[in-house]
C-alpha atoms as a PDB file:
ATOM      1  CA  UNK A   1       0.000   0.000   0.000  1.00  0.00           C
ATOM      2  CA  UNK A   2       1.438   3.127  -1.412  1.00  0.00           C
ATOM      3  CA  UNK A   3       0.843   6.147   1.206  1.00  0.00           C
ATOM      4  CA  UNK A   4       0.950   8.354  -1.138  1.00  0.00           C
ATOM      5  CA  UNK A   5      -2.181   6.958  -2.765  1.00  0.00           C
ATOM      6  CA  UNK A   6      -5.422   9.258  -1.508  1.00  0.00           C
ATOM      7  CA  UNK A   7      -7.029   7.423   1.569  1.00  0.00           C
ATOM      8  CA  UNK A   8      -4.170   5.389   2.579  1.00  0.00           C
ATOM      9  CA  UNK A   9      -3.818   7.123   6.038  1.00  0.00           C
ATOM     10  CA  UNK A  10      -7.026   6.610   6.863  1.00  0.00           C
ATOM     11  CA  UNK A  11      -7.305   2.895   5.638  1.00  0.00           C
ATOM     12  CA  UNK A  12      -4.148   2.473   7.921  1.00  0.00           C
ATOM     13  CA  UNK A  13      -5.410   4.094  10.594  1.00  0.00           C
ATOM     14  CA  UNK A  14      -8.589   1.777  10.610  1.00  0.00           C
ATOM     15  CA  UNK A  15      -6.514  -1.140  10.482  1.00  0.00           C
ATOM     16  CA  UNK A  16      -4.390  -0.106  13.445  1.00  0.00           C
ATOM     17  CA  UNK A  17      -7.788   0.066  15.611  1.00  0.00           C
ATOM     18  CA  UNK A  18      -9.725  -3.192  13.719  1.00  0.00           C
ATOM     19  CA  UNK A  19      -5.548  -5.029  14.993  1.00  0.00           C
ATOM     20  CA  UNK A  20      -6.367  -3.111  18.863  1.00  0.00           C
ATOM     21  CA  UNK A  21      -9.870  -3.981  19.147  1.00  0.00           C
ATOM     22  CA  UNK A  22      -9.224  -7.513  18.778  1.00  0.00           C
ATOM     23  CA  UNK A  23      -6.261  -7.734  20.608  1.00  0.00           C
ATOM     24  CA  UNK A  24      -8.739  -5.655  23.379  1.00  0.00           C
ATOM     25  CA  UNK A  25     -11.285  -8.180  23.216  1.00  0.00           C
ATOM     26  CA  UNK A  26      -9.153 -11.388  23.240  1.00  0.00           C
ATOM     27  CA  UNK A  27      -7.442 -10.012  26.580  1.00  0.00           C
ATOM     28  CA  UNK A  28     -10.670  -9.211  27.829  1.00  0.00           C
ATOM     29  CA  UNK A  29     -11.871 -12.892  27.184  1.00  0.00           C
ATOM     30  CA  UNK A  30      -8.222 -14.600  28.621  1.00  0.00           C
ATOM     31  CA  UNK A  31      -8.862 -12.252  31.360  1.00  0.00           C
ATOM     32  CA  UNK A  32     -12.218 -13.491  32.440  1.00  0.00           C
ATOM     33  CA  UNK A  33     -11.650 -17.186  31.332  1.00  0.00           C
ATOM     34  CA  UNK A  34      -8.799 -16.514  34.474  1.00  0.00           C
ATOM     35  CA  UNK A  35      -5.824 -17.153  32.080  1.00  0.00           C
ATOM     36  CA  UNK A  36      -4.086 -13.591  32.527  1.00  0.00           C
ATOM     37  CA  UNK A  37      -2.129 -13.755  35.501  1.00  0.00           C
ATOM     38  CA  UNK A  38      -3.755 -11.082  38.132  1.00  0.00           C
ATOM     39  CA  UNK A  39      -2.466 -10.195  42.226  1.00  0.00           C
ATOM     40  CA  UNK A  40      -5.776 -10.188  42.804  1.00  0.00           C
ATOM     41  CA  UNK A  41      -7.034 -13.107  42.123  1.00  0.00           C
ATOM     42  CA  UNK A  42      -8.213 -15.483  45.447  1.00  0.00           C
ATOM     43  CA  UNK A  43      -7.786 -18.822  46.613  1.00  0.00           C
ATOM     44  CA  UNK A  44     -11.639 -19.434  45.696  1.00  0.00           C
ATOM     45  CA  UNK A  45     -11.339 -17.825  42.093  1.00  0.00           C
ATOM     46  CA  UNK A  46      -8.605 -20.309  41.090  1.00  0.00           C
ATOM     47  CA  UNK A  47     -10.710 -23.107  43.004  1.00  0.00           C
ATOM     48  CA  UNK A  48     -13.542 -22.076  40.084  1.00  0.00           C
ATOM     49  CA  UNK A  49     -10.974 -21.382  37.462  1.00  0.00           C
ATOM     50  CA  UNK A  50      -9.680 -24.469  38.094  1.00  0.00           C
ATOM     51  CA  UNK A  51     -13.396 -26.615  38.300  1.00  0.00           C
ATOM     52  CA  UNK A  52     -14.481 -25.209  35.171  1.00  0.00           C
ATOM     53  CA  UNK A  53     -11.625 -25.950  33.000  1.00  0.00           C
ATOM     54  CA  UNK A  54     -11.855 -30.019  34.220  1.00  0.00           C
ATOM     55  CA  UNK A  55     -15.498 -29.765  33.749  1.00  0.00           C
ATOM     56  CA  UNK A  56     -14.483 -27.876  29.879  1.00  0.00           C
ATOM     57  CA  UNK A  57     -12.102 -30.756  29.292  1.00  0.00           C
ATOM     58  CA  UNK A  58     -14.564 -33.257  30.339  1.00  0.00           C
ATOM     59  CA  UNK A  59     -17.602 -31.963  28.123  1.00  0.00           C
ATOM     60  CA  UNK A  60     -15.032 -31.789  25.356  1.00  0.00           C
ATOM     61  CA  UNK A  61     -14.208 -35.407  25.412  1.00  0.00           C
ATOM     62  CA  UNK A  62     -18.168 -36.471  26.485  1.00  0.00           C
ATOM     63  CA  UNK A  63     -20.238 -34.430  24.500  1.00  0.00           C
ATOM     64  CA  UNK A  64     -19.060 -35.097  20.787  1.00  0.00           C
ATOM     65  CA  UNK A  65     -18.792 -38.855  22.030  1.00  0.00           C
ATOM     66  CA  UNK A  66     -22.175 -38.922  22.935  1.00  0.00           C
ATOM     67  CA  UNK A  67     -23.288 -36.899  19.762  1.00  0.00           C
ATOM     68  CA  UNK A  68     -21.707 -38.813  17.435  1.00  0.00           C
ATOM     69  CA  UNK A  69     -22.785 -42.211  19.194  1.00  0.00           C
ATOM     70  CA  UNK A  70     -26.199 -41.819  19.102  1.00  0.00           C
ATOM     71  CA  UNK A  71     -26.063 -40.310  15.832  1.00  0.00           C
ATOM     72  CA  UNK A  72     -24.689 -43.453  14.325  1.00  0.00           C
ATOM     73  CA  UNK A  73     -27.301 -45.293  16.184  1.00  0.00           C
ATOM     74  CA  UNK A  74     -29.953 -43.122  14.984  1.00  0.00           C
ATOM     75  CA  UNK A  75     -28.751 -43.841  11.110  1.00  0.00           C
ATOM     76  CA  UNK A  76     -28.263 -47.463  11.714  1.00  0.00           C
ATOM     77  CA  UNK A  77     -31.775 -47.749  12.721  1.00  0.00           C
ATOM     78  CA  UNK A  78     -33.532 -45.600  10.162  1.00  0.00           C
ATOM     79  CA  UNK A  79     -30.989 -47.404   7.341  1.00  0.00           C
ATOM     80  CA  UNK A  80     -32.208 -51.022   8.516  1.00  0.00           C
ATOM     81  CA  UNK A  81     -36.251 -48.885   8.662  1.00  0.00           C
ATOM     82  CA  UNK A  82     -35.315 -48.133   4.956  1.00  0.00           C
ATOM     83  CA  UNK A  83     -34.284 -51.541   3.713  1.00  0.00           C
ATOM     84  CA  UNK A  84     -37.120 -53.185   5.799  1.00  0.00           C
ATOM     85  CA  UNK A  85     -39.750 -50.993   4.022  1.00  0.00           C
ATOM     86  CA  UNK A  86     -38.095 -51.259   0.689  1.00  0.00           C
ATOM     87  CA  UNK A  87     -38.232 -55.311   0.615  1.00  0.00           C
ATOM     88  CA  UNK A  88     -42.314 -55.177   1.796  1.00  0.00           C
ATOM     89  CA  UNK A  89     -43.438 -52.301  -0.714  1.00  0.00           C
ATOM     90  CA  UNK A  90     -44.007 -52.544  -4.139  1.00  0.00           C
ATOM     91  CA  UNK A  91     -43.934 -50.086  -6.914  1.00  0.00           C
ATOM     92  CA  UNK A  92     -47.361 -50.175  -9.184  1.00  0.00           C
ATOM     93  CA  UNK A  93     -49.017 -47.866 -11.887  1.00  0.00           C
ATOM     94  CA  UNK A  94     -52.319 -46.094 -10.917  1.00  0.00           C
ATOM     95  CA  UNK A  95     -54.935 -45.215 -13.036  1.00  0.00           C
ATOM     96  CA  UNK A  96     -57.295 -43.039 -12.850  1.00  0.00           C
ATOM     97  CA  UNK A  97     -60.810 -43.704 -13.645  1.00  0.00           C
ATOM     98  CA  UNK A  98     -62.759 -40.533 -11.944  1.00  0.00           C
ATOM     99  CA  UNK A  99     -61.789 -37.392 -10.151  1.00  0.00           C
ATOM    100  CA  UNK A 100     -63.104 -36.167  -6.942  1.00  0.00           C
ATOM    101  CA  UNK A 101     -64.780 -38.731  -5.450  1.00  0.00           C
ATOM    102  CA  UNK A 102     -64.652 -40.521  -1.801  1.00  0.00           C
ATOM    103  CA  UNK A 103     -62.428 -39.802   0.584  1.00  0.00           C
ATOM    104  CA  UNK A 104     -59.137 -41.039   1.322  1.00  0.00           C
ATOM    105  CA  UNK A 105     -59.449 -40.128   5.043  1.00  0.00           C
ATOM    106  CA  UNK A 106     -56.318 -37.944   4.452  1.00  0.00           C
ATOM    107  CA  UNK A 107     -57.451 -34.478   6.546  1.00  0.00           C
ATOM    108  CA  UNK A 108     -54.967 -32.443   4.634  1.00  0.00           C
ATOM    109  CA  UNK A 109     -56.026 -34.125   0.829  1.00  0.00           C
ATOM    110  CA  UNK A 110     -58.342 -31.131  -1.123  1.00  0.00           C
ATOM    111  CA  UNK A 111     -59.305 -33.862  -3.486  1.00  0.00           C
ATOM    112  CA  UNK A 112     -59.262 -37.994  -3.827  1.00  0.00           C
ATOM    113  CA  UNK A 113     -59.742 -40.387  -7.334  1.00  0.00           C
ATOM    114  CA  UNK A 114     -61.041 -43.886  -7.776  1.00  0.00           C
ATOM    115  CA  UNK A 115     -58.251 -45.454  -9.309  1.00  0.00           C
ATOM    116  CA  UNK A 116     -56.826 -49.044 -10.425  1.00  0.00           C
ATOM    117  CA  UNK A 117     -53.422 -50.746  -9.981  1.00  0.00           C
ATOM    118  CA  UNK A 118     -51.748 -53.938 -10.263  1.00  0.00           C
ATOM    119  CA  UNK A 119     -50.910 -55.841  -7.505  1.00  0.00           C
ATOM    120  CA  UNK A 120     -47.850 -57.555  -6.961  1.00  0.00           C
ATOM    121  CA  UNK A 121     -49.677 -61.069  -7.676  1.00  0.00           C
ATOM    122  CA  UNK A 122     -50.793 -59.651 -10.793  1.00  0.00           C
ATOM    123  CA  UNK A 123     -53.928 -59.424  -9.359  1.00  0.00           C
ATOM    124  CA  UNK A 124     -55.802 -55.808 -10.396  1.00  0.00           C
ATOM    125  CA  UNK A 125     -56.882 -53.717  -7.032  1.00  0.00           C
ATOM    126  CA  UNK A 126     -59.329 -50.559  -7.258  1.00  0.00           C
ATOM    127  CA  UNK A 127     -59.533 -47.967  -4.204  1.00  0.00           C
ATOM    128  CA  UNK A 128     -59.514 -44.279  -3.518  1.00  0.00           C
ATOM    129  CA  UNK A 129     -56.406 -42.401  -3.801  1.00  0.00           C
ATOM    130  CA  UNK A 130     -54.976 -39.154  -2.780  1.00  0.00           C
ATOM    131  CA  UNK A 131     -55.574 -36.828  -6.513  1.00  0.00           C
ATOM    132  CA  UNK A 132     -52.388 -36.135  -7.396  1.00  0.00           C
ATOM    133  CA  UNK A 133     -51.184 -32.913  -9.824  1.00  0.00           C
ATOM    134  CA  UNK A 134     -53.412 -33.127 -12.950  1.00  0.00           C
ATOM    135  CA  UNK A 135     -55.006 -36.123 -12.341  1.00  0.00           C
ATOM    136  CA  UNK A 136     -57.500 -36.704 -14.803  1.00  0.00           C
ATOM    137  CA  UNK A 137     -59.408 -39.390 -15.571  1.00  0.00           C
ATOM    138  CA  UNK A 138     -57.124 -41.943 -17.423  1.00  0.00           C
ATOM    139  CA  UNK A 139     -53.795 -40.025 -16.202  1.00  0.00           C
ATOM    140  CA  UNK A 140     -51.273 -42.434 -14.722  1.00  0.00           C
ATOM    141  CA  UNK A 141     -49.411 -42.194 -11.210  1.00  0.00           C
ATOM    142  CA  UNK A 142     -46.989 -44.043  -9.608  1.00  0.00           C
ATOM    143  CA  UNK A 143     -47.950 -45.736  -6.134  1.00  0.00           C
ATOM    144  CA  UNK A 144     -46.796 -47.815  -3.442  1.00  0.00           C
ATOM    145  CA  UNK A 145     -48.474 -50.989  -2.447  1.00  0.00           C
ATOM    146  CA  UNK A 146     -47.941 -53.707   0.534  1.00  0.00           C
ATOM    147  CA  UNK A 147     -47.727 -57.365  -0.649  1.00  0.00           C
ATOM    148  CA  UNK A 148     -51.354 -57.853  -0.666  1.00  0.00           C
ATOM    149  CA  UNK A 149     -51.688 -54.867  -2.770  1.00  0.00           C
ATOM    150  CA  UNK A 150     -53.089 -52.272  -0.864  1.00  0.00           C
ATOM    151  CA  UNK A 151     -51.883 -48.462  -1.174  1.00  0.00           C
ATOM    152  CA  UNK A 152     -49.649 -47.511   1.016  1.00  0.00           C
ATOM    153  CA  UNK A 153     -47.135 -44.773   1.966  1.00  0.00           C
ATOM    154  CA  UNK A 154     -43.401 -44.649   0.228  1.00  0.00           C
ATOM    155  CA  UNK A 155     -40.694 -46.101   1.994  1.00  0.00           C
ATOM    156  CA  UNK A 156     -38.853 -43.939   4.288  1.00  0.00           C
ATOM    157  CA  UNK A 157     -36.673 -41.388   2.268  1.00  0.00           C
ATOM    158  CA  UNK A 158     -32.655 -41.099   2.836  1.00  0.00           C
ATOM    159  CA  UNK A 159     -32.788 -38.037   3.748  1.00  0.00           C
ATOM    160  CA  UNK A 160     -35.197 -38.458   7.026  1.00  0.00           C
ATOM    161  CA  UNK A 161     -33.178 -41.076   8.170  1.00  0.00           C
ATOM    162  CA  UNK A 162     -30.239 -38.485   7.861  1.00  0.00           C
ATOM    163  CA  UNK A 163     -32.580 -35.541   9.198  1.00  0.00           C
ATOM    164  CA  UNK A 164     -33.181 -37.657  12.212  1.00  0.00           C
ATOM    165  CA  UNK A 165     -29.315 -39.104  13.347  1.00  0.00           C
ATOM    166  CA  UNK A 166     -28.607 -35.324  12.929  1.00  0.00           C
ATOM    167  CA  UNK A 167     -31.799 -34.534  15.777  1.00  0.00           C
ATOM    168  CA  UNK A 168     -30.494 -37.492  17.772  1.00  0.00           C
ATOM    169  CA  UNK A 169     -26.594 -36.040  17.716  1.00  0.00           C
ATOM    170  CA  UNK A 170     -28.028 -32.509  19.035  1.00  0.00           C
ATOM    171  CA  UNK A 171     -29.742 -33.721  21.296  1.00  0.00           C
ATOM    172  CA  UNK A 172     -27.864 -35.993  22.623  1.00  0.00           C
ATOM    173  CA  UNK A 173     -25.097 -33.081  23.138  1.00  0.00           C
ATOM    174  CA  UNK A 174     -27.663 -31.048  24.792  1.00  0.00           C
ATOM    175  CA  UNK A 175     -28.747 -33.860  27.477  1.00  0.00           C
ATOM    176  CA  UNK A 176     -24.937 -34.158  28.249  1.00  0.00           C
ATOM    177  CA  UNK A 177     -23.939 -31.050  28.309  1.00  0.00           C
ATOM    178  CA  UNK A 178     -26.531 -29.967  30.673  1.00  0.00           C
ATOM    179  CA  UNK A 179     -25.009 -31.433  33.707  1.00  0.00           C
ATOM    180  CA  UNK A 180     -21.685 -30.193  33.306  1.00  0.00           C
ATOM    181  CA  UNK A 181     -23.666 -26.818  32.900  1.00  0.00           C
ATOM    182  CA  UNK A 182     -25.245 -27.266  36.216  1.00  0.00           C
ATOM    183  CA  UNK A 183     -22.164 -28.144  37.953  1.00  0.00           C
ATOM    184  CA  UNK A 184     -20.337 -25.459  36.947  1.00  0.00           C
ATOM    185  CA  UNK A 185     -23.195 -23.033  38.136  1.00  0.00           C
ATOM    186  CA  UNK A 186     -24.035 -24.952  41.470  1.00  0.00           C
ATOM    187  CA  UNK A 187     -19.814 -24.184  41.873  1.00  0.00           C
ATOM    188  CA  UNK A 188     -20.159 -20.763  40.959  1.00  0.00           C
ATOM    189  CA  UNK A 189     -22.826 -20.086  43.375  1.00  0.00           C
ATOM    190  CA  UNK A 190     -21.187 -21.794  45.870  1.00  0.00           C
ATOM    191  CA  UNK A 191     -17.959 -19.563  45.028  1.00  0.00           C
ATOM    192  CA  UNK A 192     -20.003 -16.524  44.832  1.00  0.00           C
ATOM    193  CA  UNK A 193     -21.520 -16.601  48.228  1.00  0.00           C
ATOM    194  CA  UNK A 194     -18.323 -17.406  49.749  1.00  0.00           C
ATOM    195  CA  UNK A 195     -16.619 -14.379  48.080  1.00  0.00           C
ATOM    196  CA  UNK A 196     -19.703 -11.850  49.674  1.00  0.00           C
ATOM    197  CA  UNK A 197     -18.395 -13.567  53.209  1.00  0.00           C
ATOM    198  CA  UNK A 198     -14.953 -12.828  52.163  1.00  0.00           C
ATOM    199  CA  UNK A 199     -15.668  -8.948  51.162  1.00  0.00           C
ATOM    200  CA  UNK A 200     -18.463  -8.902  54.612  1.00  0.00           C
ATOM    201  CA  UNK A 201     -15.301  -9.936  56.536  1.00  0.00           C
ATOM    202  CA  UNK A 202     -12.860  -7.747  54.597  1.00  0.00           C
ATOM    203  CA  UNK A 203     -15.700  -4.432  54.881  1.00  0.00           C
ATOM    204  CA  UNK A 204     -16.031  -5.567  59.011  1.00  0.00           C
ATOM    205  CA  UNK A 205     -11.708  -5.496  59.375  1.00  0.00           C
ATOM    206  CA  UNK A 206     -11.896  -1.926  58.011  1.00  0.00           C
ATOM    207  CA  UNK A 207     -14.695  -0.757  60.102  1.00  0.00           C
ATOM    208  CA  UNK A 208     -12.609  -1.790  62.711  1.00  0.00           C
ATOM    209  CA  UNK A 209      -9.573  -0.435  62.105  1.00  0.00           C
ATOM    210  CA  UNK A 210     -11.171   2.795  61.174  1.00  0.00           C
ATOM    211  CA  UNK A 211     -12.606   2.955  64.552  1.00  0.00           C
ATOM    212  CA  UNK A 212      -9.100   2.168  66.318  1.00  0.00           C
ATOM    213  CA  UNK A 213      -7.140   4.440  63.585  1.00  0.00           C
ATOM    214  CA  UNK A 214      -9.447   7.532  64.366  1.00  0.00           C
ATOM    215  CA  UNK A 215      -7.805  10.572  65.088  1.00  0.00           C
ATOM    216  CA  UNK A 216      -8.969  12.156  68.960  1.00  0.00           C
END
């Protein structure tokens, strides 16, 4: 950067205090995380220093073991749900014979069809459908059927068996990270009251010696 170039000052200049304001802030965090030596630091603030960095290192090692654990579980079961679904259902061919008629019992379908299919004995099947996008009468629609040949849902899709082991990881880090929360907290607490009877003491010693150190 040339600083003869217009603006260069003042683009330097901004970098100088973006380079101190981070340098302010990371202090500021080291500082309260108890890293940054201090003389005033007490017995009881390195006892809490020194809790929550075990209790850090220990939800460190626990949490992502428990995440990824029951994530795995999660996908094993939903892969084994997708194979198990995919060996009893059965692609067939619907068509349609008349739109807008019965009910599928769906309370979310705005329309149903009398259709027919072939089932997987080769036997032909006739029932109400959900009406799917321009269905007509003689339009064509893929379906799912069980082994007897009645409609049924598709198989469970990849992706919710995905969707799900990702649920079961978060959560799973939020149950076990919770306790380690909660210690740290019932620690602090016990911490902070024990600092007010430290400054109650410390105020009570300078009452005192203000009282003896008063001028007659």
């Amino acid at each position: 950067m040339s600083w003869f170039s217009p603006g260069a000052p003042r683009r330097a200049a901004a970098d100088g205090d973006a380079r101190w304001t981070a340098g302010t802030w990371t202090c500021r965090c080291a500082r309260r995380a108890g890293l940054l030596p201090s003389e005033l630091r007490r017995p009881v603030d390195r006892l809490q220093r020194a809790v929550a960095f075990v209790l850090l290192a220990l939800a460190l090692v626990a949490v992502p073991l428990a995440a990824v654990t029951c994530a795995r579980w999660s996908y094993r079961s939903g892969m084994n749900a997708e194979r198990a679904e995919h060996a009893a259902r059965y692609r067939a061919v619907a068509t349609a014979e008349a739109v807008g008629v019965g009910s599928t019992g769906d309370r979310y379908a705005h329309q149903a069809l009398r259709a027919h299919w072939t089932a997987p004995d080769g036997s032909t099947r006739v029932g109400v459908l959900t009406g799917w996008k321009d269905a007509r009468a003689g339009s064509r629609h893929t379906i799912w059927t069980d082994v007897t040949g009645r409609a049924v849902t598709p198989p469970r899709p990849h992706g919710r068996t995905v969707t799900d082991a990702g649920y079961a990881g978060a959560g799973a880090a939020l149950v076990v990270v919770l306790p380690f929360l909660g210690v740290y907290l019932l620690v602090r607490r016990r911490c902070d009251r024990h600092r007010d009877a430290l400054w109650d003491a410390a105020w009570a010693r300078m009452d005192t010696d203000a009282g003896h150190n008063r001028p007659s």
